[in-house]
Protein backbone atom coordinates (compact mmCIF):
# COMPACT_ATOMS: atom_id res chain seq x y z
CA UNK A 1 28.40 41.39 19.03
CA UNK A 2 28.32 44.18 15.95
CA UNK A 3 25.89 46.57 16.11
CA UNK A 4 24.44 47.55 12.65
CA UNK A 5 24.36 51.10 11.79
CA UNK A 6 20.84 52.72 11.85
CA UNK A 7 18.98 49.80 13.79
CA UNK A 8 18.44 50.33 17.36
CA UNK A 9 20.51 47.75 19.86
CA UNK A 10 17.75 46.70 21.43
CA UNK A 11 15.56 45.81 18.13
CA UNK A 12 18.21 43.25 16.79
CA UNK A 13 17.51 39.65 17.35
CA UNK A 14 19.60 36.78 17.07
CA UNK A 15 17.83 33.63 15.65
CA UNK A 16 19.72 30.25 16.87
CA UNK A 17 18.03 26.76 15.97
CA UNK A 18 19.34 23.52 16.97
CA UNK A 19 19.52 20.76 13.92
CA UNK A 20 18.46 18.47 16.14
CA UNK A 21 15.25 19.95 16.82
CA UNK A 22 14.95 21.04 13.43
CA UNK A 23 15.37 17.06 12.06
CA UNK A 24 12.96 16.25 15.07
CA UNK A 25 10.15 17.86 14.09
CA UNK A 26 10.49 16.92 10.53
CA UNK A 27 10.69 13.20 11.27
CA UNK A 28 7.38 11.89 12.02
CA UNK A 29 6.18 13.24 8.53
CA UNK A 30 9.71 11.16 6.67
CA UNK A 31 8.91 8.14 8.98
CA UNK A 32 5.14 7.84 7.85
CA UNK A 33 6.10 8.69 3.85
CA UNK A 34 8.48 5.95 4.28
CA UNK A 35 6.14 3.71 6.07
CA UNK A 36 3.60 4.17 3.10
CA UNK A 37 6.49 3.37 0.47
CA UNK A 38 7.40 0.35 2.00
CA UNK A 39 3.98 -1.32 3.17
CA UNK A 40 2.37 -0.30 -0.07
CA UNK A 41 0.63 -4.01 -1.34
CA UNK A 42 0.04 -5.57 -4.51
CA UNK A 43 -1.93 -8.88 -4.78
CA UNK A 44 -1.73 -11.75 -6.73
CA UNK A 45 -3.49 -15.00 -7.53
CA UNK A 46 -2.17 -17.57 -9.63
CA UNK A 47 -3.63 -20.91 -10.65
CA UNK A 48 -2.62 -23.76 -12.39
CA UNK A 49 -4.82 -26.12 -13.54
CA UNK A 50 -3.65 -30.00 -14.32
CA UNK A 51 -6.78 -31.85 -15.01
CA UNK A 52 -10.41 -31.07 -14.04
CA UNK A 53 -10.17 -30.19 -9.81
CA UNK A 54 -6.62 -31.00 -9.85
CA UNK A 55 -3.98 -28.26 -9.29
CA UNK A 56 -3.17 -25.41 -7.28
CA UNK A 57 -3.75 -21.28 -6.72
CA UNK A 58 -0.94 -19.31 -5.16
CA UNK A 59 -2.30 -15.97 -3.20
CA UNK A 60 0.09 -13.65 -2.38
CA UNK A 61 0.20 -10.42 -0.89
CA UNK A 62 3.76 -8.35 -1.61
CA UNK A 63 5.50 -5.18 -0.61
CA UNK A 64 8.74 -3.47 -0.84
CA UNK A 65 9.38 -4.58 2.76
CA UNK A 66 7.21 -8.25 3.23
CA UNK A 67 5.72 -10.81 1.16
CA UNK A 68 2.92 -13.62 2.49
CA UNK A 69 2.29 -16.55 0.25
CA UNK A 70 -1.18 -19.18 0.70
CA UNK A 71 -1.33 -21.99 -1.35
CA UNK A 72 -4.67 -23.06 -2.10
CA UNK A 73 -5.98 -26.34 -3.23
CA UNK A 74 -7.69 -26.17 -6.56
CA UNK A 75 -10.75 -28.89 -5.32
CA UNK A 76 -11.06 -26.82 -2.81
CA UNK A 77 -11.56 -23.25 -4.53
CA UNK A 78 -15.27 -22.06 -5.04
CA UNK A 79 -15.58 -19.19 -6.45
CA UNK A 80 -15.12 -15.70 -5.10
CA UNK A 81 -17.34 -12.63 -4.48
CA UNK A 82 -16.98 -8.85 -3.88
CA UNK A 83 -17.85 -8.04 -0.30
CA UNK A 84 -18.92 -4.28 0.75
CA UNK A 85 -17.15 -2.53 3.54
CA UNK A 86 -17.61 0.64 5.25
CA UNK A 87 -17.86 3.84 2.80
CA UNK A 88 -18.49 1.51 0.00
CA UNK A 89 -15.41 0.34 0.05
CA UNK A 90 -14.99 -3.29 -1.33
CA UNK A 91 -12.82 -6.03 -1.23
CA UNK A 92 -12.38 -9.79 -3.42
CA UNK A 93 -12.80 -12.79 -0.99
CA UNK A 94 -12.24 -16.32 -2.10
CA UNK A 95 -14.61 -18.84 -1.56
CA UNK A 96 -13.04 -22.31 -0.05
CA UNK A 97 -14.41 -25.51 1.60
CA UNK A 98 -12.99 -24.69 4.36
CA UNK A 99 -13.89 -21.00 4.46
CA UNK A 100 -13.65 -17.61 3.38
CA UNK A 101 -10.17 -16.22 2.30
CA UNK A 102 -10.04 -12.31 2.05
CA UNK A 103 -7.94 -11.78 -1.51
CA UNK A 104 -6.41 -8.51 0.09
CA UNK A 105 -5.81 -7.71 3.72
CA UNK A 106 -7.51 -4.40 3.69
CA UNK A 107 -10.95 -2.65 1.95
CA UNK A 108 -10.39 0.52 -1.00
CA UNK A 109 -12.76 2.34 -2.68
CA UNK A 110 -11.07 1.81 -6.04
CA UNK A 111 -10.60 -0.37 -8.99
CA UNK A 112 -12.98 -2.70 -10.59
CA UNK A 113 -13.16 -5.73 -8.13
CA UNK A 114 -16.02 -7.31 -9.87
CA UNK A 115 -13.00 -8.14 -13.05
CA UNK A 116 -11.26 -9.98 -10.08
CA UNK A 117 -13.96 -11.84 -8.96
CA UNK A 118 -15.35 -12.33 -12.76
CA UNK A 119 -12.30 -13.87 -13.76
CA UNK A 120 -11.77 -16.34 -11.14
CA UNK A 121 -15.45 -17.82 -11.06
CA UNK A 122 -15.01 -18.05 -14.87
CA UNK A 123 -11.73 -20.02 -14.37
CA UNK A 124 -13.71 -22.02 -11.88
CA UNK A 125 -16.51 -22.81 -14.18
CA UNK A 126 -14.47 -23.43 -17.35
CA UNK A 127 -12.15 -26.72 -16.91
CA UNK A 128 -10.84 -26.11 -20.03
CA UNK A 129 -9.13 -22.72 -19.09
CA UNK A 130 -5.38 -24.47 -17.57
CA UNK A 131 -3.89 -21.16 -15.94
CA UNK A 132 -5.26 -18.01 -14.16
CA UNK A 133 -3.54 -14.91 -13.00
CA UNK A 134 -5.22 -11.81 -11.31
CA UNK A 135 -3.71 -9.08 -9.23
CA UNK A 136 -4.93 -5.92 -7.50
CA UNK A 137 -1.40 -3.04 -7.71
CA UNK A 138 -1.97 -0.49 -4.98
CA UNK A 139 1.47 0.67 -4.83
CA UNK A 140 0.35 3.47 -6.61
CA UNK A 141 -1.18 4.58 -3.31
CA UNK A 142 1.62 4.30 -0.76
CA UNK A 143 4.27 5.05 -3.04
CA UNK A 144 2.12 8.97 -4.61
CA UNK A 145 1.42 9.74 -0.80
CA UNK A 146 4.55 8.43 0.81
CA UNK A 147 6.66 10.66 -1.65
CA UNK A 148 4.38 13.68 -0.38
CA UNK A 149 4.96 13.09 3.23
CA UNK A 150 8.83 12.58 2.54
CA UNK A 151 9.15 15.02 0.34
CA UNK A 152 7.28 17.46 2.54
CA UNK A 153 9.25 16.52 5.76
CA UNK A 154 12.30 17.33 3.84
CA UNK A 155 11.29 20.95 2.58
CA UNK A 156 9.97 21.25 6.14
CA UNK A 157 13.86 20.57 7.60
CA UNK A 158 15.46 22.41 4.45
CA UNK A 159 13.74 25.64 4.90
CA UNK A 160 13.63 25.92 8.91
CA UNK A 161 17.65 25.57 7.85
CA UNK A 162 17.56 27.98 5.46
CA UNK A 163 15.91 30.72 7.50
CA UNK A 164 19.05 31.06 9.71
């Protein structure tokens, strides 16, 4: 060990830090960025219509990391409405014979769901309309806040690195 000249032994202190700990506590913030990238949903409903009740609607729910397909029968379809949630958050569900069918698997507080729902009780109503296609994109969502957790998880590791 060096002493430096004009500073007191006793006042010097040596700063170690373990990368491991460093990468540790910088983790949970990556993990969850990257957990918003990947599960960020869009939605989309597509119908084909080949004479008057005859055809079918396609609902499916896709991210980065899983997709979930429901094929629904075009007798069967309704309608759809725009339900209310908690916080006035809203969501599209799809009206069947044989129930209720929530268009997305979760509630926001944005976008114009009343379009949605608009445009599929219009194709509906109107046999002479042969195709429908209506999606909700929310990737914007996970993808803007996921990049702020990663990103911030990073500069957390980079500068407790750079401070050695």
């Amino acid at each position: 060990m060096k002493k430096l000249k004009g500073t007191p032994f006793n006042e010097l202190k040596f700063e170690r830090s373990n990368i491991w700990l460093d990468l540790l506590s910088s983790l949970p913030l990556i993990v969850l960025g990257l957990w918003l990238i990947f599960c960020a949903p869009t939605t989309n409903l597509s119908c084909q219509r080949i004479e008057f009740k005859q055809g079918k609607c396609k609902l499916t729910e896709s991210s980065l990391s899983d997709s979930n397909t429901q094929e629904i029968s075009l007798d069967d379809l309704l309608g759809a409405i725009v339900t209310k949630g908690r916080k006035d958050s809203t969501n599209v569900v799809l009206l069947t014979k044989s129930g209720r069918i929530s268009f997305t698997s979760y509630n926001t507080r944005w976008g114009d769901k009343n379009y949605i729902a608009n445009e599929i009780n219009n194709f509906v109503a109107n046999a002479d309309r042969k195709s429908l296609n209506v999606s909700q994109d929310d990737r914007w969502f996970g993808w803007l806040f996921g990049s702020i957790f990663v990103l911030g998880g990073v500069f957390k590791y980079v500068e407790k690195r750079e401070e050695l």
